[in-house]
PDB file of N, CA and C in Angstrom:
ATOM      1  N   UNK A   1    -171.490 -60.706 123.184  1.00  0.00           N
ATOM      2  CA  UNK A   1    -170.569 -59.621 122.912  1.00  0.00           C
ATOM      3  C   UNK A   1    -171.055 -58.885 121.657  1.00  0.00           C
ATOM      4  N   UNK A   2    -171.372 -57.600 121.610  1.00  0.00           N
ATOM      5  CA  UNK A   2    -171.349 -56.663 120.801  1.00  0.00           C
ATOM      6  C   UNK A   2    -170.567 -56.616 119.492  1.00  0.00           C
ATOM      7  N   UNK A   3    -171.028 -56.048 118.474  1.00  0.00           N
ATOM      8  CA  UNK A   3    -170.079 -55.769 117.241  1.00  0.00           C
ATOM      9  C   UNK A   3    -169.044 -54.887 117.486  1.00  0.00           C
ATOM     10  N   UNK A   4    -169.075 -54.270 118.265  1.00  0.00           N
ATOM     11  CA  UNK A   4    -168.444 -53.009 118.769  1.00  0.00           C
ATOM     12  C   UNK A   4    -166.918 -53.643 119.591  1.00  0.00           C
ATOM     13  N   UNK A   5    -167.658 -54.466 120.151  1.00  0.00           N
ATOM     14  CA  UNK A   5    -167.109 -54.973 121.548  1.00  0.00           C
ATOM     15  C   UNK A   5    -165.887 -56.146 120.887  1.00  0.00           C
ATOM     16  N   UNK A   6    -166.139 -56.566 119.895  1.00  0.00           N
ATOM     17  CA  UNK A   6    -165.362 -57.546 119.243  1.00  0.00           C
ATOM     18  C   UNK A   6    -164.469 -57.158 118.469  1.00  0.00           C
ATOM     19  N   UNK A   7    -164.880 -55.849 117.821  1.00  0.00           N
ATOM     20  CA  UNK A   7    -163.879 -55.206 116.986  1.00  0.00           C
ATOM     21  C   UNK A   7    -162.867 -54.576 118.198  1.00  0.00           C
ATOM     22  N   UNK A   8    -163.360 -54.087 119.289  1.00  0.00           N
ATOM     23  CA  UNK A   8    -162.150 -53.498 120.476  1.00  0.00           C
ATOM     24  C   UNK A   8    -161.449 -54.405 120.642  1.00  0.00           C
ATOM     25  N   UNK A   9    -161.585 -55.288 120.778  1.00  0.00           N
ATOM     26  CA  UNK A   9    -160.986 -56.165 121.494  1.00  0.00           C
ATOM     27  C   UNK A   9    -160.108 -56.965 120.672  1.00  0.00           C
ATOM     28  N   UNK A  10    -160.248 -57.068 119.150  1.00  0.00           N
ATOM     29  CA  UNK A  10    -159.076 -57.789 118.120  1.00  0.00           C
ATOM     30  C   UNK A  10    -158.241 -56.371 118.313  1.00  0.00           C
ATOM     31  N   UNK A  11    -158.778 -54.978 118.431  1.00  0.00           N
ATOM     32  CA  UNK A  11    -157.573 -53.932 117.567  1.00  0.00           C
ATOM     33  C   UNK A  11    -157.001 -54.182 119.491  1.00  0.00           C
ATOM     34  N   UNK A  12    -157.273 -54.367 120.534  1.00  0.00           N
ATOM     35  CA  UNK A  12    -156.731 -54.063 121.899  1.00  0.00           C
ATOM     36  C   UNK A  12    -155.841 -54.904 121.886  1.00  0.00           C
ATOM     37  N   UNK A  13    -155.533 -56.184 121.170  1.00  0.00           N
ATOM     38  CA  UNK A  13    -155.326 -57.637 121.208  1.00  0.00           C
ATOM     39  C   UNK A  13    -153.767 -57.394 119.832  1.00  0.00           C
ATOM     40  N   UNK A  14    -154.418 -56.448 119.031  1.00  0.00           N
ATOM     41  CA  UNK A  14    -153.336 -56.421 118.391  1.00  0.00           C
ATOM     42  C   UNK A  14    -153.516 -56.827 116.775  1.00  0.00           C
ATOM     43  N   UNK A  15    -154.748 -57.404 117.103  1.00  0.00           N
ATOM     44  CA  UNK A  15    -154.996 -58.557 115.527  1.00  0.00           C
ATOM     45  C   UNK A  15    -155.304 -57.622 114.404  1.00  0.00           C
ATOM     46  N   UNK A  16    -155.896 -56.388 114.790  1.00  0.00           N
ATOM     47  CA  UNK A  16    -156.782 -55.324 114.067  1.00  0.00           C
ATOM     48  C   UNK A  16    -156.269 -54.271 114.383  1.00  0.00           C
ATOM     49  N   UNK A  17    -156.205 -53.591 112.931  1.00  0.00           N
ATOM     50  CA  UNK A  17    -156.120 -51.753 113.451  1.00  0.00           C
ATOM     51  C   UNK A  17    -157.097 -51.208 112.997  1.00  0.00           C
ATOM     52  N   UNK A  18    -157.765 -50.071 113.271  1.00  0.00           N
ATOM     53  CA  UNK A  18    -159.259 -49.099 113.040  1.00  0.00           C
ATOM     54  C   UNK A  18    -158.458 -48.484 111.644  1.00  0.00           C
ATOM     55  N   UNK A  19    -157.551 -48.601 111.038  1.00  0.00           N
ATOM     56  CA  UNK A  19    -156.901 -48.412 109.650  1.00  0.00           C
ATOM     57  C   UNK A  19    -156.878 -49.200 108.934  1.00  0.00           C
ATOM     58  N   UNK A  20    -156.888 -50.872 109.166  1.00  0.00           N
ATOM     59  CA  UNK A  20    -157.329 -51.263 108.405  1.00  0.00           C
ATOM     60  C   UNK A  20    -158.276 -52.006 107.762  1.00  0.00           C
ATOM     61  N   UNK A  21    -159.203 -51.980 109.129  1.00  0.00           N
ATOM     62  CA  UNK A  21    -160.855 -52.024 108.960  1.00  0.00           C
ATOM     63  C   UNK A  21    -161.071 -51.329 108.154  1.00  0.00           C
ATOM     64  N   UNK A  22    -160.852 -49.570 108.652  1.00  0.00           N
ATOM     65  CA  UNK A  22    -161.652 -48.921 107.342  1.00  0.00           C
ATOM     66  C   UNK A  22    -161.296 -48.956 105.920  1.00  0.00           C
ATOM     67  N   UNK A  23    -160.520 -49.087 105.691  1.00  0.00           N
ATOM     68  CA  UNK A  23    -159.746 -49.797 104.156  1.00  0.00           C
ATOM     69  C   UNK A  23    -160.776 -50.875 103.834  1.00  0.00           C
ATOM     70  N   UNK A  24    -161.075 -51.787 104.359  1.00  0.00           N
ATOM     71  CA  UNK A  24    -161.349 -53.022 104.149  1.00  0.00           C
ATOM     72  C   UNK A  24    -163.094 -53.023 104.137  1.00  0.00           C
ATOM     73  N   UNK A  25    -162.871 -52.381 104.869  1.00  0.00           N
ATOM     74  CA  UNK A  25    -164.482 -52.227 104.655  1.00  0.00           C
ATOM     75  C   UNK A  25    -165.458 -50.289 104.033  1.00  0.00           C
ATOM     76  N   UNK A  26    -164.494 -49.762 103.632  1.00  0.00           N
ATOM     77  CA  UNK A  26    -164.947 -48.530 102.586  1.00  0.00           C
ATOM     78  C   UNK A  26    -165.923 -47.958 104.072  1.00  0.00           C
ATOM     79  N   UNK A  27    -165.263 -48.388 105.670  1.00  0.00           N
ATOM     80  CA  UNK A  27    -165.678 -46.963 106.791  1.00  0.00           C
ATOM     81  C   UNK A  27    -165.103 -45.945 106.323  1.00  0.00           C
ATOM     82  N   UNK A  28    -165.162 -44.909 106.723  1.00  0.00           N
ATOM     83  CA  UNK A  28    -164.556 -43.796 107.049  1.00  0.00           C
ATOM     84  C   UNK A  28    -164.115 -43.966 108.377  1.00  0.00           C
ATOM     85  N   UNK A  29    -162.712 -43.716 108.198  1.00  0.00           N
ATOM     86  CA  UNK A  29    -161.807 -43.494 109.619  1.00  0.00           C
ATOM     87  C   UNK A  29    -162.291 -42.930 110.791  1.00  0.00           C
ATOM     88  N   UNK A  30    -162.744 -41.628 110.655  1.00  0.00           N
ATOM     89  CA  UNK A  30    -163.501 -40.667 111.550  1.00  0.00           C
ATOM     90  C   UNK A  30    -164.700 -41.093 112.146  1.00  0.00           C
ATOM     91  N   UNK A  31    -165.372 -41.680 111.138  1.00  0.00           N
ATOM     92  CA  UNK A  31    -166.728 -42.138 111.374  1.00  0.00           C
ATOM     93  C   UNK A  31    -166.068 -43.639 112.567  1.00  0.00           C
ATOM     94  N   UNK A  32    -165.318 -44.504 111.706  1.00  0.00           N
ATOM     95  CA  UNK A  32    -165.095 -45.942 112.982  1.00  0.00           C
ATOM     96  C   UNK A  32    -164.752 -45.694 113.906  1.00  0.00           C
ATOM     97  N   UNK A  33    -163.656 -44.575 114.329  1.00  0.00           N
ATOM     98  CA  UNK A  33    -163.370 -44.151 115.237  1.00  0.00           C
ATOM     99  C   UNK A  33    -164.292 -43.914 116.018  1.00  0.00           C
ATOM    100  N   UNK A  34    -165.313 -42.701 115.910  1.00  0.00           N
ATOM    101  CA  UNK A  34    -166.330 -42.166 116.593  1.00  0.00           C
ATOM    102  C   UNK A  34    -166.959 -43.720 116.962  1.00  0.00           C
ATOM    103  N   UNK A  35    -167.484 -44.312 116.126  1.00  0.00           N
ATOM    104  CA  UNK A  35    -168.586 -45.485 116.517  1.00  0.00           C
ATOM    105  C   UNK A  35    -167.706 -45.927 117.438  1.00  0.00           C
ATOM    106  N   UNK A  36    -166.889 -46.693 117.483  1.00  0.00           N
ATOM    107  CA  UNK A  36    -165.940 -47.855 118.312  1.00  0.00           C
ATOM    108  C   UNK A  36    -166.015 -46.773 119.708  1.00  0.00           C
ATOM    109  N   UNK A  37    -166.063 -45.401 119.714  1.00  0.00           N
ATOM    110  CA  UNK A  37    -165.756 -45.052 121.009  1.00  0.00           C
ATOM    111  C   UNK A  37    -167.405 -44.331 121.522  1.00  0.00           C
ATOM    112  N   UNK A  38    -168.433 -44.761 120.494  1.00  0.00           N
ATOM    113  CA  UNK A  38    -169.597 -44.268 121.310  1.00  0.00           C
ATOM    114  C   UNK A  38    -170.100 -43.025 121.159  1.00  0.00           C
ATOM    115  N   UNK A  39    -168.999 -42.111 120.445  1.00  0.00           N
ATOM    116  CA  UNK A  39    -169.983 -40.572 119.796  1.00  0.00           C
ATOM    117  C   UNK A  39    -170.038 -40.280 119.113  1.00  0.00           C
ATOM    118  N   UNK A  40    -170.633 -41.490 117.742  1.00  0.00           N
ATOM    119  CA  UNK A  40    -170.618 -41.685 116.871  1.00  0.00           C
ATOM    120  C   UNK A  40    -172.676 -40.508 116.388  1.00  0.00           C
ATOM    121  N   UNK A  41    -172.455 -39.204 115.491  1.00  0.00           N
ATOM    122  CA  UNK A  41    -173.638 -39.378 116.117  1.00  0.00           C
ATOM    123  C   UNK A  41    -174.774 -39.647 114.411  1.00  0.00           C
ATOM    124  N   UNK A  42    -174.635 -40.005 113.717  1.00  0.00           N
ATOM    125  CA  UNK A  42    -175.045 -39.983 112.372  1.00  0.00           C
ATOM    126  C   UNK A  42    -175.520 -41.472 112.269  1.00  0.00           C
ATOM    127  N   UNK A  43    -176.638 -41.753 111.822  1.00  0.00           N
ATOM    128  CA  UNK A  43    -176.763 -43.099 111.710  1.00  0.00           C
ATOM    129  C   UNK A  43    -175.677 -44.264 111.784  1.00  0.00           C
ATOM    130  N   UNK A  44    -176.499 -44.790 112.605  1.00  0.00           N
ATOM    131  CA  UNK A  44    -174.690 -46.036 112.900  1.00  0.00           C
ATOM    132  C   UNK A  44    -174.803 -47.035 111.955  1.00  0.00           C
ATOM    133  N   UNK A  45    -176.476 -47.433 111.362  1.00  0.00           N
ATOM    134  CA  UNK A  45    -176.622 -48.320 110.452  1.00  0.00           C
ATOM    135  C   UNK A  45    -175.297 -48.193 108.988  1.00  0.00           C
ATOM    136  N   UNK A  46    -174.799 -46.815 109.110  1.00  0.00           N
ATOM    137  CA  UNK A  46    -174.315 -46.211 107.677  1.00  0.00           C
ATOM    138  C   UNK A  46    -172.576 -47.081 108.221  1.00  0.00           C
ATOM    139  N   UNK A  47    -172.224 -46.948 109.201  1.00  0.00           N
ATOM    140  CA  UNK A  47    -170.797 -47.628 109.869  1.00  0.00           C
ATOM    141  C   UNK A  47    -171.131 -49.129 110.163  1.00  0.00           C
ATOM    142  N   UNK A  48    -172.350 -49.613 111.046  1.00  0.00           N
ATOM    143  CA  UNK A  48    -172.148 -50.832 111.385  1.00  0.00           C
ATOM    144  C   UNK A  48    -172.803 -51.909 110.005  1.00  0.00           C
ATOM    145  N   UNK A  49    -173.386 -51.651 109.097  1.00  0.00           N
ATOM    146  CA  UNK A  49    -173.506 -52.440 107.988  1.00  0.00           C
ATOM    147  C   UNK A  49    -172.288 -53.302 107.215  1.00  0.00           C
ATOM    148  N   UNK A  50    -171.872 -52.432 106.656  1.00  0.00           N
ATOM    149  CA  UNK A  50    -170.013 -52.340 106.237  1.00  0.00           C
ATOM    150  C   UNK A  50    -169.273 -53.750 106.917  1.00  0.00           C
ATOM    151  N   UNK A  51    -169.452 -53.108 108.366  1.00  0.00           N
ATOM    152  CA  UNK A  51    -169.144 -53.681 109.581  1.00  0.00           C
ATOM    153  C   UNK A  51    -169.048 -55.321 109.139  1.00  0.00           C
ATOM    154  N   UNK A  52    -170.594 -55.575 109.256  1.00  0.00           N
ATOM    155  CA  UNK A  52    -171.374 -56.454 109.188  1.00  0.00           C
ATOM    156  C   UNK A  52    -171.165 -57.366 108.047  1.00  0.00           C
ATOM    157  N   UNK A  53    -171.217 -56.843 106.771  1.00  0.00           N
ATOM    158  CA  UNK A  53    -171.159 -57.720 105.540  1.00  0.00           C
ATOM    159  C   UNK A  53    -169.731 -57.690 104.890  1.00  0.00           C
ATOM    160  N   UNK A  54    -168.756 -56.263 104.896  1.00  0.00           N
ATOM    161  CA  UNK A  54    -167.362 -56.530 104.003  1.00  0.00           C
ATOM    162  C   UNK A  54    -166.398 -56.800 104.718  1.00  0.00           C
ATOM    163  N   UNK A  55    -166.554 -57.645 106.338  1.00  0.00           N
ATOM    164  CA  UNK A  55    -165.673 -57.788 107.232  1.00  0.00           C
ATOM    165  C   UNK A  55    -165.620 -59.464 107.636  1.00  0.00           C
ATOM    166  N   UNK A  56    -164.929 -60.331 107.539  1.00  0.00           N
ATOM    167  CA  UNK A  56    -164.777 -61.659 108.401  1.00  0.00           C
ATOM    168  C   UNK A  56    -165.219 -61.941 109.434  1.00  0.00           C
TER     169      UNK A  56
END
């Protein structure tokens, strides 16, 4: 499963909101949004890093 795919699926589930990921991890709203839905178009390294290291 994807990074992508795991984060859908806690905020689908209820556990997560894309509000307070980006809080938590200094995304930009606009930007997680876009990534999580795929038309994301600016380096994704700049969203999925964040992702990656200031997240559980």
């Amino acid at each position: 499963m994807t990074l992508r795919e795991q984060i859908s699926l806690l905020i689908k589930q209820g556990k997560l909101t894309q509000a307070k990921l980006a809080r938590e991890t200094g995304v930009n709203g606009g930007a997680l949004s876009a990534w999580l839905n795929e038309k994301y178009t600016g380096n994704v390294e700049t969203v999925e890093e964040p992702l990656k290291t200031g997240w559980p």
